[in-house]
C-alpha atoms as a PDB file:
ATOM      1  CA  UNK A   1      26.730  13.397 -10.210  1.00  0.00           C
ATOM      2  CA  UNK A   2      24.218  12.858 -12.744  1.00  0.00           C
ATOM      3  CA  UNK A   3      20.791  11.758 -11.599  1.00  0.00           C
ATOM      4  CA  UNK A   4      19.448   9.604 -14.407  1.00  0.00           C
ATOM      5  CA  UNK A   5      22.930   7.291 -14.060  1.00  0.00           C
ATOM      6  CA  UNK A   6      21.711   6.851 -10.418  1.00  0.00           C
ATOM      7  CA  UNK A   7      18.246   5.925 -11.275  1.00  0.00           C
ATOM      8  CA  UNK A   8      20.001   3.270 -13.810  1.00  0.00           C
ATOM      9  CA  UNK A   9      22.005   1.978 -10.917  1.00  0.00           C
ATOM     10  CA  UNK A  10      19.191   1.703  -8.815  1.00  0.00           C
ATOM     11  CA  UNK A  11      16.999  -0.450 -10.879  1.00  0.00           C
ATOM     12  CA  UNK A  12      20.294  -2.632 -12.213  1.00  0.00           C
ATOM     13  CA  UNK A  13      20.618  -3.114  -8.223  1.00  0.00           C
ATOM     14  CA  UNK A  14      16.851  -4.203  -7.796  1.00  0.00           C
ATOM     15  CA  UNK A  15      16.475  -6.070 -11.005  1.00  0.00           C
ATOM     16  CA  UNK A  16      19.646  -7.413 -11.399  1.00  0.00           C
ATOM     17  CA  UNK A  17      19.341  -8.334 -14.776  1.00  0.00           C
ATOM     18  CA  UNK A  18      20.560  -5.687 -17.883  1.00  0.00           C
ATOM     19  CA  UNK A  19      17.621  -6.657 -20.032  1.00  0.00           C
ATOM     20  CA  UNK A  20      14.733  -5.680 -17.467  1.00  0.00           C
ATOM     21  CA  UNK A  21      16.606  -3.063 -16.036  1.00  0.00           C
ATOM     22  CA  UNK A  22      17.227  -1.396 -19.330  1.00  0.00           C
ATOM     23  CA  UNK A  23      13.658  -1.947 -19.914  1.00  0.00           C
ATOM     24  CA  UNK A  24      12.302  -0.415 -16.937  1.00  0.00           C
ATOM     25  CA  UNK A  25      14.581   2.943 -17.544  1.00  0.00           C
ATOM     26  CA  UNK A  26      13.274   2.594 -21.095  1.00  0.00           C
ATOM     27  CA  UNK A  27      17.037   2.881 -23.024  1.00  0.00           C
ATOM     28  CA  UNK A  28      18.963   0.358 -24.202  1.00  0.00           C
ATOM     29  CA  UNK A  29      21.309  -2.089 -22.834  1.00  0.00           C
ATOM     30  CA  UNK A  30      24.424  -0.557 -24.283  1.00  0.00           C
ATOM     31  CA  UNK A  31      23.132   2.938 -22.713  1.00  0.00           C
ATOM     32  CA  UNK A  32      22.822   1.298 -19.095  1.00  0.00           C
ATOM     33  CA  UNK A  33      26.189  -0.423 -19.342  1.00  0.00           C
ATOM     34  CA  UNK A  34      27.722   3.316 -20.395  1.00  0.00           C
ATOM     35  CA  UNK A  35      25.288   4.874 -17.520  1.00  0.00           C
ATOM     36  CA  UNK A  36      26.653   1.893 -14.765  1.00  0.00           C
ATOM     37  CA  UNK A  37      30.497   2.866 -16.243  1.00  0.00           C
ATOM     38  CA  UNK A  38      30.199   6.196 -16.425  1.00  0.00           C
ATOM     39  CA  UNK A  39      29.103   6.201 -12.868  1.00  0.00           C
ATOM     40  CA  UNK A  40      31.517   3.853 -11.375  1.00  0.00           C
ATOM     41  CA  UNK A  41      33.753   6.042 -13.235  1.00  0.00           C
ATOM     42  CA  UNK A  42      32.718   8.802 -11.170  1.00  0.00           C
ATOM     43  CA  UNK A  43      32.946   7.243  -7.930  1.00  0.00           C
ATOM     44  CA  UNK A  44      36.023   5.547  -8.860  1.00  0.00           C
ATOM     45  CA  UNK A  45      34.849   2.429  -7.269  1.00  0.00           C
ATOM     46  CA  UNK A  46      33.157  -0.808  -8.829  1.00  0.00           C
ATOM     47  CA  UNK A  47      29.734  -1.040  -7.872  1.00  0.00           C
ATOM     48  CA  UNK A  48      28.454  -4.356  -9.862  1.00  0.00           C
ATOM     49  CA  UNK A  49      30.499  -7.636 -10.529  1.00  0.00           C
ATOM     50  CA  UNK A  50      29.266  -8.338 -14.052  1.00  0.00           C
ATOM     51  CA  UNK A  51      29.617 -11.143 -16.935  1.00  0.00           C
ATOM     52  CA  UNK A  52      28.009 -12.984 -19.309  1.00  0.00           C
ATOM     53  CA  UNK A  53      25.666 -15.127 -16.873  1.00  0.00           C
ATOM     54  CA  UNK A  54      25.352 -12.613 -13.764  1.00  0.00           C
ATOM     55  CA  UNK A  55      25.077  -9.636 -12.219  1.00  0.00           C
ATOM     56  CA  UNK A  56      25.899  -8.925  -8.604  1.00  0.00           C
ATOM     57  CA  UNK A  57      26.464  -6.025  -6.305  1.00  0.00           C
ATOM     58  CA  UNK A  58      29.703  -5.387  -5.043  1.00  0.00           C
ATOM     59  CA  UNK A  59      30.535  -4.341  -1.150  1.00  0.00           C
ATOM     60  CA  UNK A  60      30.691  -1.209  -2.851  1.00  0.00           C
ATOM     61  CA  UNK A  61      27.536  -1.221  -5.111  1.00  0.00           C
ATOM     62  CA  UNK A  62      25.433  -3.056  -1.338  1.00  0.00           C
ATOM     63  CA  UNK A  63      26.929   0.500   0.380  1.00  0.00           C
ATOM     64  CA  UNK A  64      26.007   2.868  -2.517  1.00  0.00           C
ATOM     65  CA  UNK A  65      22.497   1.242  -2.876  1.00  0.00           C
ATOM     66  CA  UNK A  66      20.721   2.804   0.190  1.00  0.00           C
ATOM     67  CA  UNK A  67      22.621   5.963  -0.214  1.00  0.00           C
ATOM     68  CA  UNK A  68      21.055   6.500  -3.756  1.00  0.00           C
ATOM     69  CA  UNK A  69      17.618   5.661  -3.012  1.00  0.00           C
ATOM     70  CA  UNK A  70      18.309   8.491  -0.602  1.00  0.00           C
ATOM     71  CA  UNK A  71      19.919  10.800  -3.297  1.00  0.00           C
ATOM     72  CA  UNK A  72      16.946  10.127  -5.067  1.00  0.00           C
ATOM     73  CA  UNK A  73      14.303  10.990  -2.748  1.00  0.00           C
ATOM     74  CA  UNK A  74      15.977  13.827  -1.799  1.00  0.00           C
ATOM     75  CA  UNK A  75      16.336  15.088  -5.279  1.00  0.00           C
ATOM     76  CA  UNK A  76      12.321  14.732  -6.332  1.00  0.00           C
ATOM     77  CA  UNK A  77      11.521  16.492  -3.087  1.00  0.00           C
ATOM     78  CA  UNK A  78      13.186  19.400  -4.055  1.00  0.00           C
ATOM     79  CA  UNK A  79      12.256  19.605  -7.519  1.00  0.00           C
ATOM     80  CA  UNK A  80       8.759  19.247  -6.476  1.00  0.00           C
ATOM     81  CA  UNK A  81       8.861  22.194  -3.604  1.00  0.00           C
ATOM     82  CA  UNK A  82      10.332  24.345  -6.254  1.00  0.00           C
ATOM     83  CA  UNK A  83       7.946  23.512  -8.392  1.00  0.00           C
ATOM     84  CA  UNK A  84       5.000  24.218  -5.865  1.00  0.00           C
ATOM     85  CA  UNK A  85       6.812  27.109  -4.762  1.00  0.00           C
ATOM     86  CA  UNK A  86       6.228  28.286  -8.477  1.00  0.00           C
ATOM     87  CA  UNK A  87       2.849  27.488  -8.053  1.00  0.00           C
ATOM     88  CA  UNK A  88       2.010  29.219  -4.966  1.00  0.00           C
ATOM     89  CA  UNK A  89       2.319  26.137  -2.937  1.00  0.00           C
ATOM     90  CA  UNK A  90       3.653  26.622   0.183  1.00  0.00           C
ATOM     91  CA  UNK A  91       3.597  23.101   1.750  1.00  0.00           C
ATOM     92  CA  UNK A  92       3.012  19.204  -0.002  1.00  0.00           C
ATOM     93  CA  UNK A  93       0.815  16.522   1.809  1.00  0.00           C
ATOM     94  CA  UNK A  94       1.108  13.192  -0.111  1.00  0.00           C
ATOM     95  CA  UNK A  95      -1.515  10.139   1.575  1.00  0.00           C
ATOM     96  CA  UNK A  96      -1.980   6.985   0.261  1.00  0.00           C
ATOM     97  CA  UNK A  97      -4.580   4.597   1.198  1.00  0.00           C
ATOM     98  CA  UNK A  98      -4.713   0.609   0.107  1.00  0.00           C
ATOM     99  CA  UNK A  99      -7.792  -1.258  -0.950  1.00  0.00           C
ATOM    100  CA  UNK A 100     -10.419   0.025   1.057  1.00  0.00           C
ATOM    101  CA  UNK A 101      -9.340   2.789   3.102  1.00  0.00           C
ATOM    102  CA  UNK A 102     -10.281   5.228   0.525  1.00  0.00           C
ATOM    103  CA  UNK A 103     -13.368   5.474   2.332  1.00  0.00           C
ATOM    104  CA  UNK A 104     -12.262   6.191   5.473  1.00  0.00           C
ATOM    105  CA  UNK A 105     -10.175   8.913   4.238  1.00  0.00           C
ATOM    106  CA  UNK A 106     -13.223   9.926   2.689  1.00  0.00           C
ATOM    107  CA  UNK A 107     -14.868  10.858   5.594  1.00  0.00           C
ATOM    108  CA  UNK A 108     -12.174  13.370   6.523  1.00  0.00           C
ATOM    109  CA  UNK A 109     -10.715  14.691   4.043  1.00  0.00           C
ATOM    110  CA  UNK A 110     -12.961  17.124   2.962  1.00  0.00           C
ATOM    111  CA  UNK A 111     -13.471  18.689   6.642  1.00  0.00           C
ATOM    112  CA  UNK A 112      -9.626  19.110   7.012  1.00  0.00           C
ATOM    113  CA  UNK A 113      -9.283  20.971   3.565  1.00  0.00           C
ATOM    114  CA  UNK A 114     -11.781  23.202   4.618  1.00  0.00           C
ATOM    115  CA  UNK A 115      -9.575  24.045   7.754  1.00  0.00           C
ATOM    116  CA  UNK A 116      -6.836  24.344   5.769  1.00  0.00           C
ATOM    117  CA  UNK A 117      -7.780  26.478   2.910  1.00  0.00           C
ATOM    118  CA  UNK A 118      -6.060  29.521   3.466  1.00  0.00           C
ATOM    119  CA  UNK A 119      -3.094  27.648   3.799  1.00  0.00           C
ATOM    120  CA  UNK A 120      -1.854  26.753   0.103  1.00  0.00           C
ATOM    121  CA  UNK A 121      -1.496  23.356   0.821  1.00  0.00           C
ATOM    122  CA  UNK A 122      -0.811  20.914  -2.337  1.00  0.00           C
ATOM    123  CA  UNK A 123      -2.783  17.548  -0.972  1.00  0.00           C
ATOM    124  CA  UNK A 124      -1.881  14.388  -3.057  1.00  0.00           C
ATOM    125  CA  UNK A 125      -3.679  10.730  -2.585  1.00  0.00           C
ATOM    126  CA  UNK A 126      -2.781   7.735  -4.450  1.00  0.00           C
ATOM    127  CA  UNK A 127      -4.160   4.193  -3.983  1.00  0.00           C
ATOM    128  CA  UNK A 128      -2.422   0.991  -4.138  1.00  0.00           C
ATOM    129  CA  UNK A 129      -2.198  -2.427  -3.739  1.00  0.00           C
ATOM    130  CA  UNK A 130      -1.405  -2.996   0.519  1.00  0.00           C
ATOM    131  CA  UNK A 131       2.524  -4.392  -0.137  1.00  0.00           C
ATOM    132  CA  UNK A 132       3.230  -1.694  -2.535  1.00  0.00           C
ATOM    133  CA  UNK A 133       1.898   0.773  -0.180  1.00  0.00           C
ATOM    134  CA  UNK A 134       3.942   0.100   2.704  1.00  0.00           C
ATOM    135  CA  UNK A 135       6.814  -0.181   0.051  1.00  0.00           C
ATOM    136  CA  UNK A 136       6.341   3.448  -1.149  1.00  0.00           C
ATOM    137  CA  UNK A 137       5.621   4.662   2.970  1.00  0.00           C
ATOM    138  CA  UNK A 138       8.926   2.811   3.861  1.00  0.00           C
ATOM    139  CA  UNK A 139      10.613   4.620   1.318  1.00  0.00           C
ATOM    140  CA  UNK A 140       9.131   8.221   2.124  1.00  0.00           C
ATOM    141  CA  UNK A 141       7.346   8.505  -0.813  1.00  0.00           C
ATOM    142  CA  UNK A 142       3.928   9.092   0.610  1.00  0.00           C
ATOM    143  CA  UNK A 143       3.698  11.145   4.244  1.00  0.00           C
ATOM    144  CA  UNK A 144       0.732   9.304   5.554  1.00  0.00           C
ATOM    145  CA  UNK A 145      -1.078   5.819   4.894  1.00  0.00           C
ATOM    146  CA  UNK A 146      -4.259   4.265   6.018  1.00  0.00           C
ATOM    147  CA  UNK A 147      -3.653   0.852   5.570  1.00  0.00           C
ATOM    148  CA  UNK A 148      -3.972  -2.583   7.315  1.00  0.00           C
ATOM    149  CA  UNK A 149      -2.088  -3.639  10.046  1.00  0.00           C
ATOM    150  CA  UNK A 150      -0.725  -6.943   8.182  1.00  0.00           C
ATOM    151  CA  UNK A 151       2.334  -4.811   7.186  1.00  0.00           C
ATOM    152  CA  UNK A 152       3.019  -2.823  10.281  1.00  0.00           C
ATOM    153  CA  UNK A 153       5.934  -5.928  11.599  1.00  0.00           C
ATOM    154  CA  UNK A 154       7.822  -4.887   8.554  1.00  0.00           C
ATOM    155  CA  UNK A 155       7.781  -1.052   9.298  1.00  0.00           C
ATOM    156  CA  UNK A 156       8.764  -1.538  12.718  1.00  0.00           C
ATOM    157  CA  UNK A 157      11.747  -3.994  11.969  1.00  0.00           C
ATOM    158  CA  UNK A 158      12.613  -1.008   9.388  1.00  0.00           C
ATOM    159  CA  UNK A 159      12.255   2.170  12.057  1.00  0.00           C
ATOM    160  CA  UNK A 160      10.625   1.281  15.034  1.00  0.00           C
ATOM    161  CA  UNK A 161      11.456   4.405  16.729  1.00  0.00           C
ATOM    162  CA  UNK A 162      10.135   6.703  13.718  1.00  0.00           C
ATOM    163  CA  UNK A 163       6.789   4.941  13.213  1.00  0.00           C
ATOM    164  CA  UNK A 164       4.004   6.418  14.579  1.00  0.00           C
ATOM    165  CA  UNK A 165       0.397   5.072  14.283  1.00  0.00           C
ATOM    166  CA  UNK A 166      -3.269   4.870  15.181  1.00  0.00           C
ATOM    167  CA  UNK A 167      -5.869   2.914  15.016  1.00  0.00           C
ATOM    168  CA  UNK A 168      -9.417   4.057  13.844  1.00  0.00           C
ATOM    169  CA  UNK A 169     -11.142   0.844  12.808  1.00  0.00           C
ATOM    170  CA  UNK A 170     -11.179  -2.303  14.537  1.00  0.00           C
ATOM    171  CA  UNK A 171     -14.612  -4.518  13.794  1.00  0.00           C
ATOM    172  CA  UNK A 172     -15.473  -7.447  12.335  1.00  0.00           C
ATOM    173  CA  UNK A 173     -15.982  -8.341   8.770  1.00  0.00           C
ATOM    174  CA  UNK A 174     -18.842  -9.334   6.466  1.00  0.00           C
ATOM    175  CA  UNK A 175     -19.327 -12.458   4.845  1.00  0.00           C
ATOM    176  CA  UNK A 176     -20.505 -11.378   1.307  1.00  0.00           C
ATOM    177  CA  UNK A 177     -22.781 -13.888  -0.181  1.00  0.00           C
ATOM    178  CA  UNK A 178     -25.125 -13.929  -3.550  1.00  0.00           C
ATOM    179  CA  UNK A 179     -28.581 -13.939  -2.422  1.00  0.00           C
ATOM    180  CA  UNK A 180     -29.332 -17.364  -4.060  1.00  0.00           C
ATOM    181  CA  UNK A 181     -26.570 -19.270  -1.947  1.00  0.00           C
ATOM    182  CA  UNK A 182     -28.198 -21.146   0.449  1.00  0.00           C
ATOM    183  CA  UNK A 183     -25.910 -19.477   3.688  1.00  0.00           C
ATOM    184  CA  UNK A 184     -27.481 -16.477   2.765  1.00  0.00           C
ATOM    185  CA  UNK A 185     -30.979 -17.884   4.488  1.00  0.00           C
ATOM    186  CA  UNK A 186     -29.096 -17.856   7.656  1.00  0.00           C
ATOM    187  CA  UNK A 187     -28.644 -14.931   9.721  1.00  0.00           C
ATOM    188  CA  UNK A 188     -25.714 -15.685  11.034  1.00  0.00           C
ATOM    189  CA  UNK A 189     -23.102 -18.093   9.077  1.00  0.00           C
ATOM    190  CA  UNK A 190     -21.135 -20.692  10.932  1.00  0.00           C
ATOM    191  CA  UNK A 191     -17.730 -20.176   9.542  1.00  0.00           C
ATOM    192  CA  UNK A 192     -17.037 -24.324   9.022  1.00  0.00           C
ATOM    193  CA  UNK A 193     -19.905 -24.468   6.530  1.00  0.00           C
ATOM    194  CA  UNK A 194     -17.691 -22.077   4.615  1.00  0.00           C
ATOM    195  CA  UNK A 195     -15.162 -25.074   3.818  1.00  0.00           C
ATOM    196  CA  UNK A 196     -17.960 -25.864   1.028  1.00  0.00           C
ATOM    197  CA  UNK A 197     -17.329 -22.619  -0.505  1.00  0.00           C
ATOM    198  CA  UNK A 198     -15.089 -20.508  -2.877  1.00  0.00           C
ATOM    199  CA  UNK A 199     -13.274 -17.912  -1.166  1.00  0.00           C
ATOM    200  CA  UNK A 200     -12.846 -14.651  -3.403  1.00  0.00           C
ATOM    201  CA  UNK A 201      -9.679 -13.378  -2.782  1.00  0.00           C
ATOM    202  CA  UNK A 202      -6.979 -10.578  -3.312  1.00  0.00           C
ATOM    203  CA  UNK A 203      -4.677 -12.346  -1.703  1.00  0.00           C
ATOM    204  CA  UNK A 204      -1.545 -12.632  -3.555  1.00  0.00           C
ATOM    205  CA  UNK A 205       0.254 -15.480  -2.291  1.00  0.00           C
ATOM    206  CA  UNK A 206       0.296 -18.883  -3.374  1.00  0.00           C
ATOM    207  CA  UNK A 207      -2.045 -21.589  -2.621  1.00  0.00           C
ATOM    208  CA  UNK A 208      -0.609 -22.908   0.268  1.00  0.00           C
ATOM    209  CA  UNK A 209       0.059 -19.374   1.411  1.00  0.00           C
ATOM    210  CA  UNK A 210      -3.928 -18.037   1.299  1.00  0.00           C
ATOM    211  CA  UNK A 211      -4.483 -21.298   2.777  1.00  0.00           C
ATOM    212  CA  UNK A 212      -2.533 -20.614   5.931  1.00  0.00           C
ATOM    213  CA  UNK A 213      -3.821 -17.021   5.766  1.00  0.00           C
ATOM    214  CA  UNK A 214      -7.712 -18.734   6.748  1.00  0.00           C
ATOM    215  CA  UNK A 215      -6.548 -21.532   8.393  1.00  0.00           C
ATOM    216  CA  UNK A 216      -7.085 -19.942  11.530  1.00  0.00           C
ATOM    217  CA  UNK A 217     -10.643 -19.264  11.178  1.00  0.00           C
ATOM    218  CA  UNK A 218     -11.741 -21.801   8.514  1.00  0.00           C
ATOM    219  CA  UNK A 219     -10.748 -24.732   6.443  1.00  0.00           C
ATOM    220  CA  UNK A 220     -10.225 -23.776   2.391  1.00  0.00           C
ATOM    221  CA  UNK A 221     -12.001 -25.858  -0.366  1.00  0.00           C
ATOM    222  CA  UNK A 222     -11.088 -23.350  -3.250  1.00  0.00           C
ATOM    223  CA  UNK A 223      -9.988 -19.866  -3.624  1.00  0.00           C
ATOM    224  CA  UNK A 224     -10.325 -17.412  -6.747  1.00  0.00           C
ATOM    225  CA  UNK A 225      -8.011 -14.408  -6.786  1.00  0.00           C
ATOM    226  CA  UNK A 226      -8.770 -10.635  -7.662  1.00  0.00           C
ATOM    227  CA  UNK A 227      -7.109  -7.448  -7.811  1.00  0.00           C
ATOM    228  CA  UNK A 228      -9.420  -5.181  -6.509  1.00  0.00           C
ATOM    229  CA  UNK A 229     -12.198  -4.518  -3.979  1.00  0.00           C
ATOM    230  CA  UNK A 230     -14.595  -4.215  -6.897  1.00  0.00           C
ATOM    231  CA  UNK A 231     -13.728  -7.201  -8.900  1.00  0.00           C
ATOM    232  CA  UNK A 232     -14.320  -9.257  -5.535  1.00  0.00           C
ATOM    233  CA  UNK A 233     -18.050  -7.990  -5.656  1.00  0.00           C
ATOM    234  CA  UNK A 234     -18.261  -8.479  -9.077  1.00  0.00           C
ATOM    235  CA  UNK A 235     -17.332 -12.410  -8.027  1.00  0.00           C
ATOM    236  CA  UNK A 236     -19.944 -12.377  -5.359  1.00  0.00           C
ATOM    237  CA  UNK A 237     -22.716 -10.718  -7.661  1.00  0.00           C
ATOM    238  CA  UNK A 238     -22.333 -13.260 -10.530  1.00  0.00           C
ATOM    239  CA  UNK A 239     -22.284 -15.904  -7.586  1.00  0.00           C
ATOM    240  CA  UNK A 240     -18.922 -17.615  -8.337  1.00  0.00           C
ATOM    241  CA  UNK A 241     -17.983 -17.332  -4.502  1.00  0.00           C
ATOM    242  CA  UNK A 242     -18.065 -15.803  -1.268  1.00  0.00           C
ATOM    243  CA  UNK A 243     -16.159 -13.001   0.453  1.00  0.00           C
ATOM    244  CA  UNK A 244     -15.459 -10.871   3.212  1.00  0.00           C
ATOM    245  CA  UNK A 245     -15.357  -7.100   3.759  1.00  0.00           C
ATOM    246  CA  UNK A 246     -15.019  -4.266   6.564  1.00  0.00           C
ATOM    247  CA  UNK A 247     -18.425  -3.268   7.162  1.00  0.00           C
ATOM    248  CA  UNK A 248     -17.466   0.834   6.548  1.00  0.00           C
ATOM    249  CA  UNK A 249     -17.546   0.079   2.820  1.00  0.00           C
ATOM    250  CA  UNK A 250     -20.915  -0.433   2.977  1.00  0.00           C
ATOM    251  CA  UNK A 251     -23.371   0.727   1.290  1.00  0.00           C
ATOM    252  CA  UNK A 252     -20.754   1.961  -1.016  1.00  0.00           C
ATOM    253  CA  UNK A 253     -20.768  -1.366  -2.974  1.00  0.00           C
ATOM    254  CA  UNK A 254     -24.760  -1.095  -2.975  1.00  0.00           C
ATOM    255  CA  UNK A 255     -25.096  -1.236  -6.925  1.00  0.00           C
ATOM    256  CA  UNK A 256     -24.182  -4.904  -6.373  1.00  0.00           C
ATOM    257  CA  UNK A 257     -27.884  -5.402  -6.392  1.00  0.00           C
ATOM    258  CA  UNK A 258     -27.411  -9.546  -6.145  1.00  0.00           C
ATOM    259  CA  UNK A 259     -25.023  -9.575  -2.961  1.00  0.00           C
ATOM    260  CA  UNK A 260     -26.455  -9.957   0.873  1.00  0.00           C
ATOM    261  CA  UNK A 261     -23.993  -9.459   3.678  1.00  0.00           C
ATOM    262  CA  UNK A 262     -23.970 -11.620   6.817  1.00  0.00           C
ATOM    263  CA  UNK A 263     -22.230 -11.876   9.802  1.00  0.00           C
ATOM    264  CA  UNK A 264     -20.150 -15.001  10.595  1.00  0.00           C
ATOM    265  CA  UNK A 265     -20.553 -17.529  13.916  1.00  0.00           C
ATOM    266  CA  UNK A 266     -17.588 -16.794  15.507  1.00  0.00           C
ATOM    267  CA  UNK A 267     -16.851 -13.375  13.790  1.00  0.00           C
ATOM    268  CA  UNK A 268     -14.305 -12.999  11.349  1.00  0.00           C
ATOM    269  CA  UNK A 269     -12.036 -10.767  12.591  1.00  0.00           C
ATOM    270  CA  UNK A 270      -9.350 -10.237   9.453  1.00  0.00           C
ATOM    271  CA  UNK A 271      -7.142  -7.371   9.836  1.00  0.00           C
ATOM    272  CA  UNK A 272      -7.020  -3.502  11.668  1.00  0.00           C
ATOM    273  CA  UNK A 273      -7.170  -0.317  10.022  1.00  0.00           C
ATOM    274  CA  UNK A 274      -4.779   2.288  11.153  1.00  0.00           C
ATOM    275  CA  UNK A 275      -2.694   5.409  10.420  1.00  0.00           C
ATOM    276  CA  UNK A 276       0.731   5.490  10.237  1.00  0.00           C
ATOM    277  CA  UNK A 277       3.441   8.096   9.543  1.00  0.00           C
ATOM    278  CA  UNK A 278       6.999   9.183  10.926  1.00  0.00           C
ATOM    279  CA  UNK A 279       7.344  11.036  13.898  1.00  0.00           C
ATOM    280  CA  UNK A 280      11.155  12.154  12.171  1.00  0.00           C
ATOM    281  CA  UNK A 281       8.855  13.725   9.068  1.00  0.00           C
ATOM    282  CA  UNK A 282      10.519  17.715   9.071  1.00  0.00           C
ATOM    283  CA  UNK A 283       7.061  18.949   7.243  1.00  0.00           C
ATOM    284  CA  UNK A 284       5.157  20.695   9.937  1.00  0.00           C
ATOM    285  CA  UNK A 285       1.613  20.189   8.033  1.00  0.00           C
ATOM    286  CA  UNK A 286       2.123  15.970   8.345  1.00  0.00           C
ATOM    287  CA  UNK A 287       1.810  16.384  11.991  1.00  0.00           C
ATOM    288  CA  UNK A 288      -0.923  18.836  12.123  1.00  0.00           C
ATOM    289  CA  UNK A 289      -2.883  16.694   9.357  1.00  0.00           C
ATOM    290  CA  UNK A 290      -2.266  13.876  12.240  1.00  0.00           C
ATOM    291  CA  UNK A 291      -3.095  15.961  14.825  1.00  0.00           C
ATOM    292  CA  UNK A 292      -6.376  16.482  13.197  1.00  0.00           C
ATOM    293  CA  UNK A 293      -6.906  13.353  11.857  1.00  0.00           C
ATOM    294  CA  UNK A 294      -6.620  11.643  15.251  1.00  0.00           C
ATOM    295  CA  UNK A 295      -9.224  14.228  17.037  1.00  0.00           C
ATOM    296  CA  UNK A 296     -11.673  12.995  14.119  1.00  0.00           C
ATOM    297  CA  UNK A 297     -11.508   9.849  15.078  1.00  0.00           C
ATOM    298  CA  UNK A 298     -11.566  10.056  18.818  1.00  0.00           C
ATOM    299  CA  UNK A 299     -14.565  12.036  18.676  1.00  0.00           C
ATOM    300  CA  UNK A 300     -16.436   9.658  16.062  1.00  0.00           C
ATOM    301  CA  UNK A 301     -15.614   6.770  18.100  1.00  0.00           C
ATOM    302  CA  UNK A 302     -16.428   8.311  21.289  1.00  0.00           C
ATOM    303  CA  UNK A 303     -20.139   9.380  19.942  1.00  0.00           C
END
């Protein structure tokens, strides 16, 4: 079966649309349409109910889908243990961390390489925006995250059983202010003045949707969206709005020399950090990077 006509079929069955989907496999339409036929071909079953408007997957093409993710994943696993195996790696670790976890991985990382060493371990770590994160974990692609919690529903509903997880941060946030607002004379910041203020975001919903995202712990006058952690402080330095962080990344945004961090009256509490893998994962370094991982934060939290 060839591999690149499943890869076609996959993103005709996520994009549902030639054009993109030809697009995103970089070939042309007329080379997907022979890719699609040469694989239903193949199968000797029709996998997509095609004309001149639509696209839709058959019963077929909704039973194949799943399977070829898995065909997929399955595949670039074993290309890349050969390929490590080449290169004297005996074992893969791939971690991904979302926005701001980066730097609590940070503050392990380097002890559990050392512990490792010997061990010819290939260690991989990619960041990404939270949705695509759990995305890529759901789909196996990375062995551990550190994310927040505000995706862990979804896992479950997808493999409850499998899931495993742990939390390792769990405080309230800062209100991050420019030093010439005037809630930045206060020591502590009742959250109802903050309906006066723009909200720096990276929420990517729509209005309505960040709206209902505060409304529990303040009313919204405006919002601003960003796409990343630093582009929020960049907001907050130049004073075009407010914003709130964990309080572990700082003083690693302390080159924002015009920002002043306060604590809000009631706290802001937004979201948990934790650790999550599968318990079903068959490499036997996941679950001793875990193992470790867990004792690191046990004993921080504990001292």
């Amino acid at each position: 079966m060839n591999i690149e006509n499943i890869r076609c079929f996959i993103s005709l069955a996520e994009c549902l649309n030639f054009t993109r989907a030809a697009a995103k496999e970089h070939i042309t339409q007329t080379a997907m349409s022979r890719k699609i036929s040469a694989l239903e071909k193949e199968l000797d079953v029709v996998l997509l109910y095609r004309d001149t408007r639509q696209v839709a997957l058959t019963t077929a093409g909704n039973e194949f889908y799943p399977k070829a993710k898995e065909l997929i994943r399955l595949y670039d696993s074993t290309v890349k243990q050969v390929q490590n195996a080449q290169d004297y790696f005996l074992a893969e670790l791939k971690l991904g961390v979302g926005v701001y976890d980066h730097v609590l991985l940070n503050q392990f990382l380097g002890q559990y390489v050392q512990s490792v060493r010997e061990q010819k371990i290939k260690i991989s770590c990619q960041q990404e925006p939270y949705p695509s994160l759990a995305k890529d974990f759901e789909e196996r692609l990375l062995d551990v995250i550190i994310s927040t919690d505000q995706y862990e529903e979804d896992l479950l509903s997808f493999n409850a059983p499998q899931l495993g997880c742990f939390t390792i941060y769990d405080e309230d946030w800062y209100l991050i202010l420019h030093r010439d607002n005037p809630l930045s004379r206060l020591e502590r910041v009742p959250v109802e003045e903050l309906s006066s203020q723009t909200v720096v975001t990276m929420h990517r919903g729509s209005r309505e949707q960040v709206k209902r995202a505060f409304a529990a712990h303040f009313p919204l006058k405006e919002t601003v969206f960003v796409n990343s952690f630093d582009t929020k402080l960049v907001m907050v330095n130049a004073n075009l709005g407010v914003a709130f962080a964990p309080p572990f990344v700082f003083p690693v945004a302390d080159r924002y020399t015009n920002i002043v961090l306060r604590k809000t009256i009631p706290p802001y509490h937004a979201r948990i950090f934790r650790v999550y893998y599968w318990k079903d994962n068959p490499n036997p370094v996941v679950h001793d990077f875990i193992r470790q991982l867990r004792q690191f934060w046990q004993e921080r939290q504990e001292g």
